[in-house]
Structures are given as C-alpha cells and as structure tokens.
N, C-alpha and C. Protein backbone atom coordinates (compact mmCIF):
# COMPACT_ATOMS: atom_id res chain seq x y z
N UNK A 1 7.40 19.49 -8.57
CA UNK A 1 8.28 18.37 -8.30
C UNK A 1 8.00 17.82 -6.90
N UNK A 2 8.33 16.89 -6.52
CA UNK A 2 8.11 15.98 -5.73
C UNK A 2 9.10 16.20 -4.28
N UNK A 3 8.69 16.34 -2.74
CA UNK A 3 9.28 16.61 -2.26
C UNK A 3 10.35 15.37 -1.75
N UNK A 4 11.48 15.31 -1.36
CA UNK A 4 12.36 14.18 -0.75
C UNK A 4 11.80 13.47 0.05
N UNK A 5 11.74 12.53 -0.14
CA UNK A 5 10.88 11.21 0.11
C UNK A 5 11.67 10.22 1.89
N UNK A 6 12.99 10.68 2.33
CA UNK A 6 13.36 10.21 3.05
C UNK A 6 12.47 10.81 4.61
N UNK A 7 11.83 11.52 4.72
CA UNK A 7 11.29 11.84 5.94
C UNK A 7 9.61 11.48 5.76
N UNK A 8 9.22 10.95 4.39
CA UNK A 8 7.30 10.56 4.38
C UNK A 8 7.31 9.39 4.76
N UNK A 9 5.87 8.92 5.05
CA UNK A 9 5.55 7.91 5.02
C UNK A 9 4.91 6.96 4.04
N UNK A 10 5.70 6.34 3.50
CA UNK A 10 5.56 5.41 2.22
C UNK A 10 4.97 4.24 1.66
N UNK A 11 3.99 3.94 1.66
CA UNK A 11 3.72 2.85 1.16
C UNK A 11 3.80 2.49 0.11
N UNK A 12 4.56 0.87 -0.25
CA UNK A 12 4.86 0.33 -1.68
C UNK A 12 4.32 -0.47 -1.62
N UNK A 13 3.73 -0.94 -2.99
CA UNK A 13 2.73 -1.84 -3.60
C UNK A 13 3.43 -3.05 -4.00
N UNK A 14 3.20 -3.90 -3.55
CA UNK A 14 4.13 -5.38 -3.48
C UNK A 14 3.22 -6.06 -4.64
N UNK A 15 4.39 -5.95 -5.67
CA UNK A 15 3.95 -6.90 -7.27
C UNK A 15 4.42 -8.18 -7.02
N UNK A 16 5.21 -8.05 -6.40
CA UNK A 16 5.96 -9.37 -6.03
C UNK A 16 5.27 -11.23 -6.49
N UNK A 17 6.16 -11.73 -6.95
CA UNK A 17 5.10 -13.02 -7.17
C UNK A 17 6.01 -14.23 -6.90
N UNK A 18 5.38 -14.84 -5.29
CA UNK A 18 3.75 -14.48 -5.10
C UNK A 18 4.50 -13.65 -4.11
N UNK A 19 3.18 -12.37 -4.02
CA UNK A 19 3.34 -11.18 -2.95
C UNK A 19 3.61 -11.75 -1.72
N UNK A 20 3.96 -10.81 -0.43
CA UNK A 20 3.53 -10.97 0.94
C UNK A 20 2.34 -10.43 1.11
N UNK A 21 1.74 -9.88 0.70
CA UNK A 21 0.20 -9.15 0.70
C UNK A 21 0.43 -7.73 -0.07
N UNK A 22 -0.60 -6.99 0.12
CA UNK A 22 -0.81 -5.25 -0.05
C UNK A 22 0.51 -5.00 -0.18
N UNK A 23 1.24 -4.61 0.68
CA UNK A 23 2.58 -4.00 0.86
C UNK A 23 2.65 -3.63 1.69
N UNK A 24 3.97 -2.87 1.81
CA UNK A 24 4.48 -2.34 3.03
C UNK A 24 4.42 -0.82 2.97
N UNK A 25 4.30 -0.24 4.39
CA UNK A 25 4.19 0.93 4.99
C UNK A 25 5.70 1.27 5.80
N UNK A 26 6.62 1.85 5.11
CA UNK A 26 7.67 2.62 5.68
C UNK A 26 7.48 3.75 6.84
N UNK A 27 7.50 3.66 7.79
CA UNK A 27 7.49 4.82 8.59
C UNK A 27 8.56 5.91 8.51
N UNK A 28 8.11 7.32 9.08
CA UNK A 28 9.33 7.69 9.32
C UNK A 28 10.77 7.60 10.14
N UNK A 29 10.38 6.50 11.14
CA UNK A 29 11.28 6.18 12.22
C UNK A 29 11.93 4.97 11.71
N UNK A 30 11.87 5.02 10.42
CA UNK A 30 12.49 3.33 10.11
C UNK A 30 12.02 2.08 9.92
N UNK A 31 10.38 2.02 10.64
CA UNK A 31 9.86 0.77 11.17
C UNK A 31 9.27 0.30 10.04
N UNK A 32 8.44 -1.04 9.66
CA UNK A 32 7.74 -1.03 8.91
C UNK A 32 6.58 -2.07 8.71
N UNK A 33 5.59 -2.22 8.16
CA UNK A 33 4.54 -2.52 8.44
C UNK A 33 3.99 -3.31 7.39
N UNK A 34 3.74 -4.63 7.38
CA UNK A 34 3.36 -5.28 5.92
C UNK A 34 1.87 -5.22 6.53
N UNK A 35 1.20 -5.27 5.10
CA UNK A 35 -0.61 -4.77 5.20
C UNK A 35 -0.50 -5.95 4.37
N UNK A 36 -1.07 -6.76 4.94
CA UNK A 36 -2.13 -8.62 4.20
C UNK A 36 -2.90 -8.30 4.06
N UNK A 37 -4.05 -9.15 3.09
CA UNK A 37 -5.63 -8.99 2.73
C UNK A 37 -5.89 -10.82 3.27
N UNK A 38 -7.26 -11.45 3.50
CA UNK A 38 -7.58 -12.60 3.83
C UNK A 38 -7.09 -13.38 2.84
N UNK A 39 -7.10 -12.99 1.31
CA UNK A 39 -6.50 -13.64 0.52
C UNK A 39 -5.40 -13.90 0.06
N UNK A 40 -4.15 -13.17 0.52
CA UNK A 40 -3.05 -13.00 0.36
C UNK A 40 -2.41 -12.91 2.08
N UNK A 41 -2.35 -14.15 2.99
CA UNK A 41 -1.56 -13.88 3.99
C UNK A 41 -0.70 -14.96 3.95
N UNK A 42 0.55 -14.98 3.52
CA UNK A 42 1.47 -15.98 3.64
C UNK A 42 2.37 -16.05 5.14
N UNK A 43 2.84 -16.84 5.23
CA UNK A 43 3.69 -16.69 6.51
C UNK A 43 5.05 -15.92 6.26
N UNK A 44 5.06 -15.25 7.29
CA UNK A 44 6.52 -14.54 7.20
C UNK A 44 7.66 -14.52 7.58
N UNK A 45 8.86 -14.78 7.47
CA UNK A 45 9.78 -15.00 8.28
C UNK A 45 10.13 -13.92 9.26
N UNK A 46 10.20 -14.08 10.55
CA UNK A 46 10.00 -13.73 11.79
C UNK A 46 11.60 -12.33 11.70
N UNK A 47 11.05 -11.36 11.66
CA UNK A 47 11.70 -10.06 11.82
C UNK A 47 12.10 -9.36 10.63
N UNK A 48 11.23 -9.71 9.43
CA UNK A 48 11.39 -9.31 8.03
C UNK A 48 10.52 -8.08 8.01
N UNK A 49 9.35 -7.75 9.30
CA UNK A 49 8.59 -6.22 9.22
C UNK A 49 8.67 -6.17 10.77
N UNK A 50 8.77 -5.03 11.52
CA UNK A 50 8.20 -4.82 12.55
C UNK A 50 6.57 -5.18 12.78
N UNK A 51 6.14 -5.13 11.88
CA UNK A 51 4.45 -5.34 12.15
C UNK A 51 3.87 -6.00 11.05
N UNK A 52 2.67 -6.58 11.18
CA UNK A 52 2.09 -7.49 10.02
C UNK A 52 0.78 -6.99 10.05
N UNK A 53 -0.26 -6.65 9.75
CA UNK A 53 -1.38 -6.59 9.90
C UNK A 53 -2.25 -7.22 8.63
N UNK A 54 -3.51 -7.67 9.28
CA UNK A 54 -4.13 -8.23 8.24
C UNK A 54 -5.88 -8.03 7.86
N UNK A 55 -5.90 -7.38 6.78
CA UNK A 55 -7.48 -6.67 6.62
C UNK A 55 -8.52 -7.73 6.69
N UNK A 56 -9.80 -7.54 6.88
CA UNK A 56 -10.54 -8.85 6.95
C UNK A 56 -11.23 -8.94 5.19
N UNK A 57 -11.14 -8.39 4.65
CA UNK A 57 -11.34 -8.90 3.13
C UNK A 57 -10.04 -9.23 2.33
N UNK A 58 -10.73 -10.15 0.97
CA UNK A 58 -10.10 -10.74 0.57
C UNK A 58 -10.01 -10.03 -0.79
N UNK A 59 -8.79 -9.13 -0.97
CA UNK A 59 -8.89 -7.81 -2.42
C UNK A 59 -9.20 -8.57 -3.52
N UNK A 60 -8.88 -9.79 -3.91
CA UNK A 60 -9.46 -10.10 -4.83
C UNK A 60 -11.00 -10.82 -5.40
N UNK A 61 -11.14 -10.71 -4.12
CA UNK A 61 -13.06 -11.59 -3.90
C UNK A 61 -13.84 -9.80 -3.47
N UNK A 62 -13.41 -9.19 -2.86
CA UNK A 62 -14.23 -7.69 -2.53
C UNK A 62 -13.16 -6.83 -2.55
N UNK A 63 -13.31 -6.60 -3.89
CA UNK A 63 -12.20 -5.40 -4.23
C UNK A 63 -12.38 -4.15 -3.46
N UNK A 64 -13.83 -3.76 -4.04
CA UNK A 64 -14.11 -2.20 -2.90
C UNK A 64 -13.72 -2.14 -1.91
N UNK A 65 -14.54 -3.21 -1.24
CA UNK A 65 -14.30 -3.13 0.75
C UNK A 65 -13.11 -3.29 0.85
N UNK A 66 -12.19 -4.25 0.41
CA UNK A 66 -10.87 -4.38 0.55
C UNK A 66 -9.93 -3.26 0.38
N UNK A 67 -10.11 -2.53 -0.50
CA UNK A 67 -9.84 -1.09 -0.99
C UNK A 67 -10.06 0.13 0.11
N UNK A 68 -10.89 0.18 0.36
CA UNK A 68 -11.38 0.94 1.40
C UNK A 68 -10.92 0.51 2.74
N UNK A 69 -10.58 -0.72 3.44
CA UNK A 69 -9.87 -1.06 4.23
C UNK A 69 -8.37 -0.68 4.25
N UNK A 70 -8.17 -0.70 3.39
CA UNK A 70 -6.78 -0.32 2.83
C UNK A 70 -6.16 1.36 2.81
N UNK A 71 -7.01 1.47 2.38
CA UNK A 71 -7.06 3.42 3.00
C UNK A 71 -7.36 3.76 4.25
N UNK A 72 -8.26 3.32 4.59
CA UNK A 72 -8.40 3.45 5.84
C UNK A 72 -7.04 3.36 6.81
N UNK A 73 -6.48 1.99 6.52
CA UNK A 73 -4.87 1.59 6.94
C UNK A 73 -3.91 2.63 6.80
N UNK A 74 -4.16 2.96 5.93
CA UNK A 74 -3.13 4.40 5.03
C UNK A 74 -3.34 5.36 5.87
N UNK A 75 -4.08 6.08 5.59
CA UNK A 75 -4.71 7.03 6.13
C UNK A 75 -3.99 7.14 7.60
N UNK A 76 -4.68 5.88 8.98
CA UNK A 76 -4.23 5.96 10.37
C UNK A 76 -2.50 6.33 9.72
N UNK A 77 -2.13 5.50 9.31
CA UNK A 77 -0.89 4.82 9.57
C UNK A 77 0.44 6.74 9.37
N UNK A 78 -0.85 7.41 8.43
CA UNK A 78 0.17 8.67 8.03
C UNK A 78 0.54 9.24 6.80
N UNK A 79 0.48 8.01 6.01
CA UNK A 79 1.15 7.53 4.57
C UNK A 79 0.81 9.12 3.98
N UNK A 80 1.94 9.48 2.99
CA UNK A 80 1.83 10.74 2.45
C UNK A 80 2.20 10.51 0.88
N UNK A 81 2.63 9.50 0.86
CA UNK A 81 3.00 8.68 -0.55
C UNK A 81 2.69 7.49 -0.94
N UNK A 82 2.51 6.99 -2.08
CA UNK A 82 2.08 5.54 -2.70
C UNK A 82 3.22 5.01 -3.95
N UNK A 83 4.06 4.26 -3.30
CA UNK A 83 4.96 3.86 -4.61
C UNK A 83 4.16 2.35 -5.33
N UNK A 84 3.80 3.20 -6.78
CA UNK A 84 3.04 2.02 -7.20
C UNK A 84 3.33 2.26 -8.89
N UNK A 85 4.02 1.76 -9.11
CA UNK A 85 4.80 2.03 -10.54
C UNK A 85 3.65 1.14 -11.75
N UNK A 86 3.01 0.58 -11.42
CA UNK A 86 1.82 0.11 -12.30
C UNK A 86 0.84 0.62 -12.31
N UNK A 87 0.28 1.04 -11.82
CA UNK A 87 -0.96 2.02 -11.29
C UNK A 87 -0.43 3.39 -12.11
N UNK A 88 0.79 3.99 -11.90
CA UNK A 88 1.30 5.46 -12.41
C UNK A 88 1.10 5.36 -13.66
N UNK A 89 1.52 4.24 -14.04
CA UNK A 89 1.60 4.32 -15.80
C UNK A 89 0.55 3.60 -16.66
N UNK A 90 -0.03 2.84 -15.61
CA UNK A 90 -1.61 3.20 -16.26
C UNK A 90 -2.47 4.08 -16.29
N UNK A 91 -2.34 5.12 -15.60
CA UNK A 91 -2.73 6.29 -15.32
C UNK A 91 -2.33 7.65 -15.61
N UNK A 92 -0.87 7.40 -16.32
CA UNK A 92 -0.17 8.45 -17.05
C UNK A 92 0.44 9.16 -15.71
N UNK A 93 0.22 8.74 -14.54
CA UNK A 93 0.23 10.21 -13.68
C UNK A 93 2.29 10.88 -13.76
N UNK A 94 3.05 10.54 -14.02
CA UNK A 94 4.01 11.20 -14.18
C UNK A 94 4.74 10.54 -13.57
N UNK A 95 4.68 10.11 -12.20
CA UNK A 95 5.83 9.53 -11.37
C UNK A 95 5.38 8.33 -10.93
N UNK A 96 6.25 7.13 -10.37
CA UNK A 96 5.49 6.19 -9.59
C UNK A 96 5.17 6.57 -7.94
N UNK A 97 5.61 7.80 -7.67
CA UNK A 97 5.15 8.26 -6.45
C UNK A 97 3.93 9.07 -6.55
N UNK A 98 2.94 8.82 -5.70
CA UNK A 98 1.89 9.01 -6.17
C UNK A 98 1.45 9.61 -4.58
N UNK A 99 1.04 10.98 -4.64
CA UNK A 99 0.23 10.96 -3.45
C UNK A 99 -0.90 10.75 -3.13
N UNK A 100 -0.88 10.43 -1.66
CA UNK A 100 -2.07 9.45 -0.91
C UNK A 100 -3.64 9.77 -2.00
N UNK A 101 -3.42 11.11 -1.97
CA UNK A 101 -5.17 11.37 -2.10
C UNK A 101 -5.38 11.16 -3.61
N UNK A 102 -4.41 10.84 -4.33
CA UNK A 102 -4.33 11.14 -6.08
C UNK A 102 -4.99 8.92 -6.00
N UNK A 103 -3.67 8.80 -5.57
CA UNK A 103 -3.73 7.07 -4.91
C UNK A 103 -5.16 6.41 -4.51
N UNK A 104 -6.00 7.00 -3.82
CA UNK A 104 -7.37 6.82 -3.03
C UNK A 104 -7.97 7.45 -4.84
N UNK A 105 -7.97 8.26 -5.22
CA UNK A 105 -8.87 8.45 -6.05
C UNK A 105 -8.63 7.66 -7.09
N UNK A 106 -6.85 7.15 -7.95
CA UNK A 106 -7.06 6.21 -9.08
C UNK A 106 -7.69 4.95 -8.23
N UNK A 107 -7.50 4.31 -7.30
CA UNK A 107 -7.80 3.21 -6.79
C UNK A 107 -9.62 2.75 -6.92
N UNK A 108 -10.55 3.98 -6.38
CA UNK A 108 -11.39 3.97 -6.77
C UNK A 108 -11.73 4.11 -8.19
N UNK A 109 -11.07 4.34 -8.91
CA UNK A 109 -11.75 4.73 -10.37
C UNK A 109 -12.61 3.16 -10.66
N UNK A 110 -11.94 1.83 -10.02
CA UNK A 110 -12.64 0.91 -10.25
C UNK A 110 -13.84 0.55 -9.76
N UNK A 111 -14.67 1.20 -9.19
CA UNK A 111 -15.93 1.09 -8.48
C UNK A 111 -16.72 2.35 -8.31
C-alpha cells in the first residue's frame, strides 16, 4: 500500500483543457511549481504557482526530449510521486499514484 501522500513531493498531470502546461509539482513546504513545455505556455494569472518554469521542447513536436526534460525536472525538484490517473489505467498499474521511477519507465514505454 501506498505511503500518506501529505509529506511527498507530488507531481500532477494537468488534463486540463486547455492545460497550463505539464503540471504541477507540490512541494513539501506547500509551494508549488507549474512545469510548461514550448508548446503549451499560456499566461498565468499572477500568484496561482509560486514558480513557473518552462522546458525548451515542445512535448508534442519532441516527445522524447520533452520527456526526458521533464524527468529531469522531477527528479531535481524531489518528486516521489506522479498523480496521473490516465497513464495508471492505461497501464493497469493499480493506483493513479504512481511512483517516480514506475512513472519514468511507463512514460518511456513510448520511445
């Protein structure tokens, strides 16, 4: 079972339409962090994340690199979880919490 999720660091996968980008990165201190791709950077209203960052590929023109930028992001940032409720159940994996390294490996399955 899955440990309590209020002290990880979380990233959720923004289905949203239309998205703010990638999603957001929950810290443990509260803060939080929206991850853009070149192709997905909309403007944001000013104090809706502590932080914005924005990858230099565009996930839907270079999926890989974009992908891999994206972990990379993960990775610094801490992330110990992936809430991605589409990804889980295409993948059968059991929960939509998905950890990082399970996350990095369905993500690649596409390349």
């Amino acid at each position: 079972m899955m440990d309590n999720l209020d002290d990880k660091v979380l990233f959720v996968v923004d289905y949203l339409s239309p998205p703010s980008g990638c999603g957001v990165i929950n810290r443990r201190d509260g803060s939080t962090l929206l991850l853009q791709h070149a192709g997905c950077k909309p403007e944001i209203l000013g104090g809706s994340f502590d932080e914005v960052l924005c990858i230099d590929s565009d996930m839907g023109v270079e999926y890989e690199k974009g992908n891999e930028e994206v972990i990379s992001v993960l990775k610094r940032e801490g992330v110990e979880y992936v809430y991605d409720h589409d990804l889980a159940e295409q993948h059968e994996v059991g929960s939509s919490y998905i950890e990082l390294d399970k996350f990095i490996e369905l993500t690649r399955f596409y390349y």
